[in-house]
Protein backbone atom coordinates (compact mmCIF):
# COMPACT_ATOMS: atom_id res chain seq x y z
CA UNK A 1 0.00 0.00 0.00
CA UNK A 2 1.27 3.24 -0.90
CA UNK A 3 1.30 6.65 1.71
CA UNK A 4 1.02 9.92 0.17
CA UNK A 5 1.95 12.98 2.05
CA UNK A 6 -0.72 15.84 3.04
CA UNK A 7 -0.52 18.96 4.18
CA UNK A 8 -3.79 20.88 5.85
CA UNK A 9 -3.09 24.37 6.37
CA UNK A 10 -5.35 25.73 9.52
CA UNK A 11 -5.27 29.65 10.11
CA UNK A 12 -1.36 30.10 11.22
CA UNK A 13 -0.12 26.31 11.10
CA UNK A 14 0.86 24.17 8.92
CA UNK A 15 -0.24 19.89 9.58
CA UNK A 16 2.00 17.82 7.74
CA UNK A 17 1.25 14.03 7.33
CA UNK A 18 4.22 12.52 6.16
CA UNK A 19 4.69 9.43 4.11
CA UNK A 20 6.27 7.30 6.97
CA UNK A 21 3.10 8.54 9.55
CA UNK A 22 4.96 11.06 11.60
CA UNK A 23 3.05 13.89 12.31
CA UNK A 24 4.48 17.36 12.31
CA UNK A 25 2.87 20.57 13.26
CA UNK A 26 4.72 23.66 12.54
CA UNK A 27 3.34 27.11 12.83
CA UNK A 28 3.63 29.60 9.32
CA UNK A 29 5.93 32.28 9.41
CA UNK A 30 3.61 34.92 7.92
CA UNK A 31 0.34 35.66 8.79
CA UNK A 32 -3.25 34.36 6.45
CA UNK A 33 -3.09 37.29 4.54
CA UNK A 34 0.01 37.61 3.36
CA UNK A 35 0.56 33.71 2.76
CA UNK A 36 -2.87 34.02 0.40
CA UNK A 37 -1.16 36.99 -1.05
CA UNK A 38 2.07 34.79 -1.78
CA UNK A 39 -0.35 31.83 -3.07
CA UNK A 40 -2.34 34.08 -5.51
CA UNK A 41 0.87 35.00 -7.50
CA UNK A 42 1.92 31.61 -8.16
CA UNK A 43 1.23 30.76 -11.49
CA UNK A 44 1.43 27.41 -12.86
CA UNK A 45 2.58 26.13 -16.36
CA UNK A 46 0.05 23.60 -17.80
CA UNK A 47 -0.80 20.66 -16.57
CA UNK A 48 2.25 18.22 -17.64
CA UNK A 49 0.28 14.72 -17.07
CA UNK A 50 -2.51 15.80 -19.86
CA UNK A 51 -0.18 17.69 -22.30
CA UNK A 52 2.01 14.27 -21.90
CA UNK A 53 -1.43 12.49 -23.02
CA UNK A 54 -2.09 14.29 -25.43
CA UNK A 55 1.58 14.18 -27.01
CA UNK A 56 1.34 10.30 -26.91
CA UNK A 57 -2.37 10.63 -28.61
CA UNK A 58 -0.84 12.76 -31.57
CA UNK A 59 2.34 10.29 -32.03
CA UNK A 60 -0.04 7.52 -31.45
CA UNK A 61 -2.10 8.54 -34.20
CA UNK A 62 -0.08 10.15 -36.72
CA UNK A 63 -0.61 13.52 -35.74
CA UNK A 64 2.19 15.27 -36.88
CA UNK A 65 3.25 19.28 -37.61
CA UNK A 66 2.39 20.66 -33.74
CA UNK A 67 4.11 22.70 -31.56
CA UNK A 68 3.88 23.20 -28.07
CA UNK A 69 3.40 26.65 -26.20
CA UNK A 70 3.46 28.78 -29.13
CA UNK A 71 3.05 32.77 -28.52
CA UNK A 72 -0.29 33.25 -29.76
CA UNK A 73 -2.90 34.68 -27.57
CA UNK A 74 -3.84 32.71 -24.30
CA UNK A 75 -0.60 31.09 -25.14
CA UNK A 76 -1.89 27.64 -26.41
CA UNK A 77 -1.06 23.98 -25.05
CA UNK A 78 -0.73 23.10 -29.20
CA UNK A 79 -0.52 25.18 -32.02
CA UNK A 80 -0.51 23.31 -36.33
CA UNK A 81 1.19 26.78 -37.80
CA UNK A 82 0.46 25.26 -41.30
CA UNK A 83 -2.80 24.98 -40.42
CA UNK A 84 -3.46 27.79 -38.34
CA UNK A 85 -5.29 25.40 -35.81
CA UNK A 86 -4.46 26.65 -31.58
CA UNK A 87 -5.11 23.54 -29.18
CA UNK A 88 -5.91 24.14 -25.63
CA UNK A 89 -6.27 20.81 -23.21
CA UNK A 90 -8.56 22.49 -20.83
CA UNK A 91 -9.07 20.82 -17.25
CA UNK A 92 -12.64 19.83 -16.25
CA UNK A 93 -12.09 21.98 -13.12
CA UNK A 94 -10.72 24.85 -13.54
CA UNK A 95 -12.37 25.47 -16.85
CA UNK A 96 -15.99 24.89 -15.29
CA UNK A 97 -17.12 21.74 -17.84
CA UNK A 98 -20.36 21.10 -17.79
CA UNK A 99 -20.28 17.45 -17.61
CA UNK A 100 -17.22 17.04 -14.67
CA UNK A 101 -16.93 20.68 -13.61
CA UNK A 102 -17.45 21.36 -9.55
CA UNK A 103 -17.72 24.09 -7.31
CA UNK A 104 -15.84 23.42 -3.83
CA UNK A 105 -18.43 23.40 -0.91
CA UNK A 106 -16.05 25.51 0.92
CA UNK A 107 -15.45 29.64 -0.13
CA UNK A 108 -18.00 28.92 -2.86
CA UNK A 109 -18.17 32.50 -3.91
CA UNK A 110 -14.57 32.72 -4.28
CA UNK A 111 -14.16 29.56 -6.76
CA UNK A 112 -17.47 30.74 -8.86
CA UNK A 113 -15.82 34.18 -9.60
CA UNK A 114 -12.61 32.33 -10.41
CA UNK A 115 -14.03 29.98 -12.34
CA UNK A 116 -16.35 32.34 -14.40
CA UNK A 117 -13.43 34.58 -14.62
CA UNK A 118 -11.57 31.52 -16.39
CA UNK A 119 -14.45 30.83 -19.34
CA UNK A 120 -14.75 34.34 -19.61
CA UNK A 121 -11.21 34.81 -20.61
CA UNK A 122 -11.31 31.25 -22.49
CA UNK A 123 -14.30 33.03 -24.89
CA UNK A 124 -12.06 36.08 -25.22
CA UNK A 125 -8.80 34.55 -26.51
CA UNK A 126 -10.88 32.19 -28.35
CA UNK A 127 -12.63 35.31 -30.17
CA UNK A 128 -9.14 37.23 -30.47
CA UNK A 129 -7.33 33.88 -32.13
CA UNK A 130 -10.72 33.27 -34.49
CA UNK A 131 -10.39 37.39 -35.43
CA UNK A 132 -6.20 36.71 -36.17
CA UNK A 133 -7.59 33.67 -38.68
CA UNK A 134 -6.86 30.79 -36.19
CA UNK A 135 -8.91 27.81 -35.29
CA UNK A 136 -9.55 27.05 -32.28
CA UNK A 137 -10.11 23.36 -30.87
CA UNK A 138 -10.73 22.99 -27.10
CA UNK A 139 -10.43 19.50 -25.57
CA UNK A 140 -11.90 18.64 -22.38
CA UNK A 141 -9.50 16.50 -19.85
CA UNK A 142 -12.70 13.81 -19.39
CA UNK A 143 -11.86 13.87 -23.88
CA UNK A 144 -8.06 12.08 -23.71
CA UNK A 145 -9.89 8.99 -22.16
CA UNK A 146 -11.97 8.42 -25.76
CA UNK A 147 -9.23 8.27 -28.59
CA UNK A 148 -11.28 7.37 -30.87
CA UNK A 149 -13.66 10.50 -31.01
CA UNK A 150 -10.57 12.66 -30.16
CA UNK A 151 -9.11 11.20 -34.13
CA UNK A 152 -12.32 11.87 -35.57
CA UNK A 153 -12.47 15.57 -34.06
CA UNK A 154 -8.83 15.88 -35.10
CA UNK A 155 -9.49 14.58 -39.00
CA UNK A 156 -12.46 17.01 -39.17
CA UNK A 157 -10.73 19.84 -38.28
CA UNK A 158 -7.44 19.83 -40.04
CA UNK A 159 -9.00 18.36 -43.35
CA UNK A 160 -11.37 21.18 -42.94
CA UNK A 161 -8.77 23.53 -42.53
CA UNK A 162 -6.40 22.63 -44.97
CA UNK A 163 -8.69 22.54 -47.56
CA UNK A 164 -10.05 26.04 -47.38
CA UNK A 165 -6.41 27.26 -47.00
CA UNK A 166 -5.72 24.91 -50.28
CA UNK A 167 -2.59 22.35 -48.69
């Protein structure tokens, strides 16, 4: 059986559960406010475990001409430049889905802002890419388990594409 480490933050201290069951309690040096001031500028880059799936669905498949993390607007997981096609691999959570999306029961009117604020700025870079002559595919996380319709999506779209650009 494996352990997995977790740590529960509670006002000024830190609980750590360590992988070998010792229990440590440690008290933060900075107060609440400042350590959710030091959380909120943490920004992370992608989410390596689906970008990896994805990778292994496009070599898997025959997918070939992408590039990751282009600079394009809302700097894309994917981008086909001969194709003009931008590929985001959006996470059911923080990207609200409608199928797998949830809202925390916990600060609930923090995480709905948040995660409004997230589609809201997903619709505009998707409208500012569309305007620049890009297409725009969005794939759910819940989408990398069903390779099949992911191929089909995939055909569609680039033998759409690269027939009204004539390649």
């Amino acid at each position: 059986m494996s352990r997995q480490s977790v740590t529960i933050c509670i006002g000024e201290f830190v609980l750590y559960f360590g992988a070998f069951g010792a229990d440590v309690v440690m008290s933060d040096t900075v107060s609440s406010a400042k350590r959710s001031e030091i959380m909120s500028r943490v920004r992370g880059r992608g989410n390596k475990a689906t970008e990896l799936a994805i990778v292994s669905f496009f070599r898997a498949n025959g997918i070939n001409g992408w590039r990751r993390h282009v600079a394009l607007a809302g700097t894309p997981d994917f981008a086909f430049r001969r194709f003009r096609i931008a590929v985001f691999v959006d996470g059911c959570f923080w990207h609200a889905c409608p199928l797998h999306g949830t809202l925390p029961s916990t600060n609930r009117e923090f995480w709905k802002r948040k995660l409004d604020r997230n589609r809201e700025r997903d619709h505009s870079v998707n409208l500012k890419l569309r305007r620049a002559g890009w297409t725009v595919i969005r794939v759910w996380q819940h989408e990398l388990s069903n390779p099949r319709h992911l191929k089909r999506r995939f055909a569609k779209v680039i033998s759409a594409t690269s027939e009204s650009l004539g390649k």
